[in-house]
Protein backbone atom coordinates (compact mmCIF):
# COMPACT_ATOMS: atom_id res chain seq x y z
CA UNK A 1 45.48 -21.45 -38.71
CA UNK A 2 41.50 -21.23 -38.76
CA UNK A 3 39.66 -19.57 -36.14
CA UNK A 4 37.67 -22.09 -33.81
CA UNK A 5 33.73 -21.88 -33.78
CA UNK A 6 33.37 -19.63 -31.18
CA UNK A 7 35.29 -16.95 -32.48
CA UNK A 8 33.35 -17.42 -35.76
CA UNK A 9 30.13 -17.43 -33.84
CA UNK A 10 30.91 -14.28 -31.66
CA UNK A 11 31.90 -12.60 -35.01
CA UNK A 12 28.85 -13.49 -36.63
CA UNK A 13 26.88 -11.63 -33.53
CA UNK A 14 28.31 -8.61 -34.46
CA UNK A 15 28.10 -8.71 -37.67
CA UNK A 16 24.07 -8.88 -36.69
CA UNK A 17 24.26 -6.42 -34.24
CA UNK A 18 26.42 -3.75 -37.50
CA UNK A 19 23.45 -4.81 -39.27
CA UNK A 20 20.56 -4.19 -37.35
CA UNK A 21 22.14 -0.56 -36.50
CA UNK A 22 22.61 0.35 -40.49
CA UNK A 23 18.65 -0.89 -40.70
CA UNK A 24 17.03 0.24 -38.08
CA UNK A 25 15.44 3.47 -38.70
CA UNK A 26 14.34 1.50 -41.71
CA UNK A 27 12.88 -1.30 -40.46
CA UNK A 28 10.64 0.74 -37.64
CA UNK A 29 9.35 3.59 -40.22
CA UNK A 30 5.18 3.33 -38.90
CA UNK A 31 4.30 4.15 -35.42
CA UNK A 32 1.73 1.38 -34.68
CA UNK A 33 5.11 -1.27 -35.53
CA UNK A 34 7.34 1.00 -33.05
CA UNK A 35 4.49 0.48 -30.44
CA UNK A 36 4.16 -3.22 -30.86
CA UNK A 37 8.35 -4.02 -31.35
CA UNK A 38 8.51 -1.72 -28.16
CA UNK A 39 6.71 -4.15 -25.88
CA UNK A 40 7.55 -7.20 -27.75
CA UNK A 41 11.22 -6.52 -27.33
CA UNK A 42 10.45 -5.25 -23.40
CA UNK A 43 9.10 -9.01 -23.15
CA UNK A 44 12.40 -10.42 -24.29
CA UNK A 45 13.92 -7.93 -22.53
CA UNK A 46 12.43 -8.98 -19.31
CA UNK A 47 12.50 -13.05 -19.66
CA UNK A 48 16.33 -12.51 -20.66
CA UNK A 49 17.33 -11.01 -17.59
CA UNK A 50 15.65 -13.08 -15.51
CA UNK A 51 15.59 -16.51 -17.13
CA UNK A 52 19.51 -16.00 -18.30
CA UNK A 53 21.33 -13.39 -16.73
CA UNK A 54 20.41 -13.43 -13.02
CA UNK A 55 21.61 -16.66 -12.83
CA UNK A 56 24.75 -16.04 -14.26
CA UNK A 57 24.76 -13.53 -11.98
CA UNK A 58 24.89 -15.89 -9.41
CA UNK A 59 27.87 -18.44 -10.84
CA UNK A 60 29.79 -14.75 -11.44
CA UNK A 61 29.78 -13.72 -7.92
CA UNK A 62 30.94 -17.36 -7.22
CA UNK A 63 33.67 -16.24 -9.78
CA UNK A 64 34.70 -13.00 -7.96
CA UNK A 65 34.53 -15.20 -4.49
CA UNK A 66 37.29 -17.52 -5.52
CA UNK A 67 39.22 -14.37 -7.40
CA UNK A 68 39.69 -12.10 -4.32
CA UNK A 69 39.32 -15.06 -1.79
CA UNK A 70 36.47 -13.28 -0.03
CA UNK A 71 34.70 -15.59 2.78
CA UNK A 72 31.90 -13.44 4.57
CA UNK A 73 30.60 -10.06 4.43
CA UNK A 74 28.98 -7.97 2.22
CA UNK A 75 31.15 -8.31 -0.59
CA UNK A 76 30.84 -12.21 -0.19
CA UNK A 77 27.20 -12.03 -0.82
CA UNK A 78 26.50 -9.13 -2.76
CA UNK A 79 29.46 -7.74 -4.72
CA UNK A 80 28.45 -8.39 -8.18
CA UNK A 81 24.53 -7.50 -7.32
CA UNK A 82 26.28 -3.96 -6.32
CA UNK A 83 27.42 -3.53 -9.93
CA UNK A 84 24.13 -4.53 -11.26
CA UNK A 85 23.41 -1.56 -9.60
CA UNK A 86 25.61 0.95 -9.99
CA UNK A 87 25.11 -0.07 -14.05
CA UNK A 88 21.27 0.91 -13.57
CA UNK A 89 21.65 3.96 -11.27
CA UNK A 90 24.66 5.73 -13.61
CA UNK A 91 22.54 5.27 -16.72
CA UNK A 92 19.48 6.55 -15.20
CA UNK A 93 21.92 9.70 -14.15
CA UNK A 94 23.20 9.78 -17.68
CA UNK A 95 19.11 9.68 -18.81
CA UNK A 96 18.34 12.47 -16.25
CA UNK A 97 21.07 14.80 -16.43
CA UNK A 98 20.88 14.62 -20.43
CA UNK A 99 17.28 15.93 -19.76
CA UNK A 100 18.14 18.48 -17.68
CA UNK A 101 20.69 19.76 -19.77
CA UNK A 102 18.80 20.30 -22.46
CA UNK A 103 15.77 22.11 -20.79
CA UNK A 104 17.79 24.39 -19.26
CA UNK A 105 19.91 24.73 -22.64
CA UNK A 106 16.85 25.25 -25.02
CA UNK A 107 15.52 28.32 -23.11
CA UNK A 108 18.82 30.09 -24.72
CA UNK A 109 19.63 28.21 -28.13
CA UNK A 110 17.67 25.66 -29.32
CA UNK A 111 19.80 24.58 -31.99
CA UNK A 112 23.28 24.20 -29.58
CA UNK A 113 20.34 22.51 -26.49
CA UNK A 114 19.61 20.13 -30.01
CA UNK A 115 23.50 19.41 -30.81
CA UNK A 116 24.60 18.92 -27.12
CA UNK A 117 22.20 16.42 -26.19
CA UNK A 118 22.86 14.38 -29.29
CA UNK A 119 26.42 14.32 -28.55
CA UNK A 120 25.80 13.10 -25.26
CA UNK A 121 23.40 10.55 -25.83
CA UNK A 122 24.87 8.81 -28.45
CA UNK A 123 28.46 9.11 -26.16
CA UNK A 124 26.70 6.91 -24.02
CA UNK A 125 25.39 4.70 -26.13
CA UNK A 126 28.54 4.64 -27.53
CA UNK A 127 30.68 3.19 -24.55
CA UNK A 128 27.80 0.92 -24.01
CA UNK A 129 28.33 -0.73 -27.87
CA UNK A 130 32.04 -1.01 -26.74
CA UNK A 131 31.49 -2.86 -24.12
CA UNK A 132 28.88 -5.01 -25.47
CA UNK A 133 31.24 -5.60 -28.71
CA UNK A 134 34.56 -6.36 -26.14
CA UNK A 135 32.61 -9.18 -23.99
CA UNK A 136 30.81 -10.37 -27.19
CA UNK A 137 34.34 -11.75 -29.31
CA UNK A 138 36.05 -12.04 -25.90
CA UNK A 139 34.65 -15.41 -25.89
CA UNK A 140 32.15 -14.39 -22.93
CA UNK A 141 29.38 -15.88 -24.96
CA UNK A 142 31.06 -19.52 -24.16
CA UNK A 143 28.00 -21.80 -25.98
CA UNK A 144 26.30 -21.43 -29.59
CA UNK A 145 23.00 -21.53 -27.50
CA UNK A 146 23.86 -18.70 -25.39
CA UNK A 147 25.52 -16.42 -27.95
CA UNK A 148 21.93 -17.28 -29.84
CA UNK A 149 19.77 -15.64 -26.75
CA UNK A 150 22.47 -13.01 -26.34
CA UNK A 151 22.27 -12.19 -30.01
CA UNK A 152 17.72 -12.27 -29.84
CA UNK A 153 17.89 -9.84 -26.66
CA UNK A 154 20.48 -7.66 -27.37
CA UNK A 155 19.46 -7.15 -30.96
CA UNK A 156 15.88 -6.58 -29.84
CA UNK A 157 17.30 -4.42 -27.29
CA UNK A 158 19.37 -2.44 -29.88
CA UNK A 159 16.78 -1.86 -32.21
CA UNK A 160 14.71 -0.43 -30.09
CA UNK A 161 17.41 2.01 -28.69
CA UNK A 162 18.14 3.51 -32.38
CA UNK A 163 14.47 4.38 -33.11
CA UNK A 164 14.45 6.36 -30.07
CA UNK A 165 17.41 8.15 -30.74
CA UNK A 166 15.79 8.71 -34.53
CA UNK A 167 12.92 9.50 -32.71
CA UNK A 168 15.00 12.54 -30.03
CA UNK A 169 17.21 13.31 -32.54
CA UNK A 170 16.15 12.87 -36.68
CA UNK A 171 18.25 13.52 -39.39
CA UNK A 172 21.52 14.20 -36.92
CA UNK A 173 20.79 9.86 -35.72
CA UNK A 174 20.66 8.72 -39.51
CA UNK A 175 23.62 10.38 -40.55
CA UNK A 176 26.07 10.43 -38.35
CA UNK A 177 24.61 8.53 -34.96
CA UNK A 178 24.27 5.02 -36.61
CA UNK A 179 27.54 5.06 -38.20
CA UNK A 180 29.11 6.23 -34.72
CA UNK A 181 27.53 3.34 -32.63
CA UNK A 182 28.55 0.39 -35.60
CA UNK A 183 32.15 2.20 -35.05
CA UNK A 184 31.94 1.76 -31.66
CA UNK A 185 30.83 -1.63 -31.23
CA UNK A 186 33.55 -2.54 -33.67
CA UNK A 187 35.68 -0.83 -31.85
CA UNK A 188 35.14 -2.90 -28.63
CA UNK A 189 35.27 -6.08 -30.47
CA UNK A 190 38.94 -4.86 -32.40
CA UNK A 191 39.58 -4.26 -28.42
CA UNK A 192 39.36 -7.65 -27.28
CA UNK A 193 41.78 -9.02 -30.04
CA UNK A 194 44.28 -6.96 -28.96
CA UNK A 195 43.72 -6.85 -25.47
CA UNK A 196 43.24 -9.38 -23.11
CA UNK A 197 41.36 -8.61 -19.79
CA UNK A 198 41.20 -10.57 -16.33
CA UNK A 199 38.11 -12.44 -16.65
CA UNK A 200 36.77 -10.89 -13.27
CA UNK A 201 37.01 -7.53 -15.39
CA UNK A 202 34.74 -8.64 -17.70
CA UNK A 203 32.42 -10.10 -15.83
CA UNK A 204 32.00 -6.76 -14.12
CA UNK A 205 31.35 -4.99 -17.22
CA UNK A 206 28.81 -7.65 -18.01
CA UNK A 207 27.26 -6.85 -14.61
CA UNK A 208 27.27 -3.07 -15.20
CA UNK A 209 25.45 -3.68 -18.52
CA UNK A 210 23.10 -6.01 -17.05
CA UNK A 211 22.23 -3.32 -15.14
CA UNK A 212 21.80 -1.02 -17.56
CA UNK A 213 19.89 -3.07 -19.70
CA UNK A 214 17.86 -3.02 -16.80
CA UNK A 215 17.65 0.63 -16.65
CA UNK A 216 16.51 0.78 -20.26
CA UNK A 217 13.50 -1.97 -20.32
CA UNK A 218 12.20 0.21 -17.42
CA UNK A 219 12.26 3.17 -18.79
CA UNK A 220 11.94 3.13 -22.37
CA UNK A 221 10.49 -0.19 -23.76
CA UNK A 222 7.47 -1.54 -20.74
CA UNK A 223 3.63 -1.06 -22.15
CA UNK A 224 2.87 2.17 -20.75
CA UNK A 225 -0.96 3.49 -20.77
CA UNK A 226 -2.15 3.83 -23.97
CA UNK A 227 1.68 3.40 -25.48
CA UNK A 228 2.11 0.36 -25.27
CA UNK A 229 0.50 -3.13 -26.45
CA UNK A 230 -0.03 -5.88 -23.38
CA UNK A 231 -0.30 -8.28 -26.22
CA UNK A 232 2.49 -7.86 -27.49
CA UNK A 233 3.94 -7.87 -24.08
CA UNK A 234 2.82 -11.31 -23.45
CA UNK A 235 3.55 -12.94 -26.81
CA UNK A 236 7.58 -11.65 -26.21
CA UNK A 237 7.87 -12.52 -22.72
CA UNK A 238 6.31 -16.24 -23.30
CA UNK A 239 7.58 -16.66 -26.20
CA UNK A 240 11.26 -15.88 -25.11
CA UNK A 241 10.73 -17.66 -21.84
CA UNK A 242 9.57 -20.73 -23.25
CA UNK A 243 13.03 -20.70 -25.87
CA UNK A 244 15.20 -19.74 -22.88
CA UNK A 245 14.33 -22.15 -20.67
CA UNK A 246 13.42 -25.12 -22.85
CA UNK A 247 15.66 -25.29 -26.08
């Protein structure tokens, strides 16, 4: 029996998403490209979440009404919003403590302050790519369209996150950190085969990610002072927009 489309589809997605973490450090090598992919992909970044995934957003919570049979309150109106948010405020903790960590760590080893907050940033980074890779062949991404703006975000997204973990953490990144976040997203999708989850499940992990994703076009990808490139700001968030809304 062949797999249907969608499976095919999905499984092409992460076969881009394997790719673009073995290439990565590779295809961002000059600092003037890393400036200009940075805002272009915050552009994306931006239009995707709010062009694509607060609305879904919306039809979820519609999802979780029906599920648990909620009719007023807080819940009613705001329950998947709330895991938006707890998605953005634990990976802001992860981004802070992580920090912390390792200035208080370097003042007595450098070397161990260097190990420790590799291993903890690419953990994170980690669970995030199993996620991602679960929802992804889980049939989440339910149209060839959507799986298409999922796959031009995300990827974006993605490549943006390895160069700055090259960029925190070198040689330990392209040896080992790469090959540790393709395992993991493969792991995830390998996940979903096997296990099935209640689709309310899911689309609370998809909230939690939305709100990381959140989290990390904040904080690591918007044109900052002199950092970033307006231009290239604009060109990815009307660019994007335009594709998202109109094709």
């Amino acid at each position: 029996m062949f797999p249907n489309s969608d499976f095919i589809i999905n499984v092409l997605v992460i076969t881009g998403f394997i790719l673009i973490h073995l290439s990565s450090t590779f295809l961002l090598d000059k600092k003037g490209d890393v400036q200009a992919f940075n805002s272009f992909a915050a552009g994306v970044g931006i239009s995707y979440a709010v062009i694509h995934l607060l609305p879904h957003l919306a039809y979820f919570q519609s999802v979780l009404i029906d599920e648990f049979g909620w009719s007023s309150g807080v819940l009613y109106t705001h329950g998947i919003y709330a895991l938006v948010l707890l998605g953005l405020v634990l990976s802001y903790i992860s981004y802070k403590i992580d920090e912390r960590s390792f200035s208080i760590l370097s003042k007595k080893d450098q070397l161990s302050a260097e190990k420790a907050y590799f291993w903890s940033d690419i953990s994170f980074h980690m669970l995030y790519n199993v996620m991602i890779g679960y929802l992804v062949i889980a049939n989440v991404l339910d149209e060839p369209f959507y799986a298409l703006t999922y796959f031009v975000a995300f990827g974006l997204h993605f490549l943006m996150n390895d160069w700055h973990l090259f960029h925190h953490h070198g040689a330990r990144f392209t040896q080992i950190g790469r090959f540790l976040l393709v395992g993991s997203i493969v792991s995830g999708a390998v996940f979903s085969i096997l296990v099935v989850l209640p689709y309310f499940v899911m689309i609370s992990i998809e909230a939690v990610i939305t709100g990381a994703l959140l989290m990390n076009i904040i904080k690591f990808e918007l044109p900052e002072g002199g950092d970033g490139s307006i231009k290239f700001f604009l060109i990815g968030t009307l660019c994007s927009g335009v594709l998202f809304v109109f094709v």
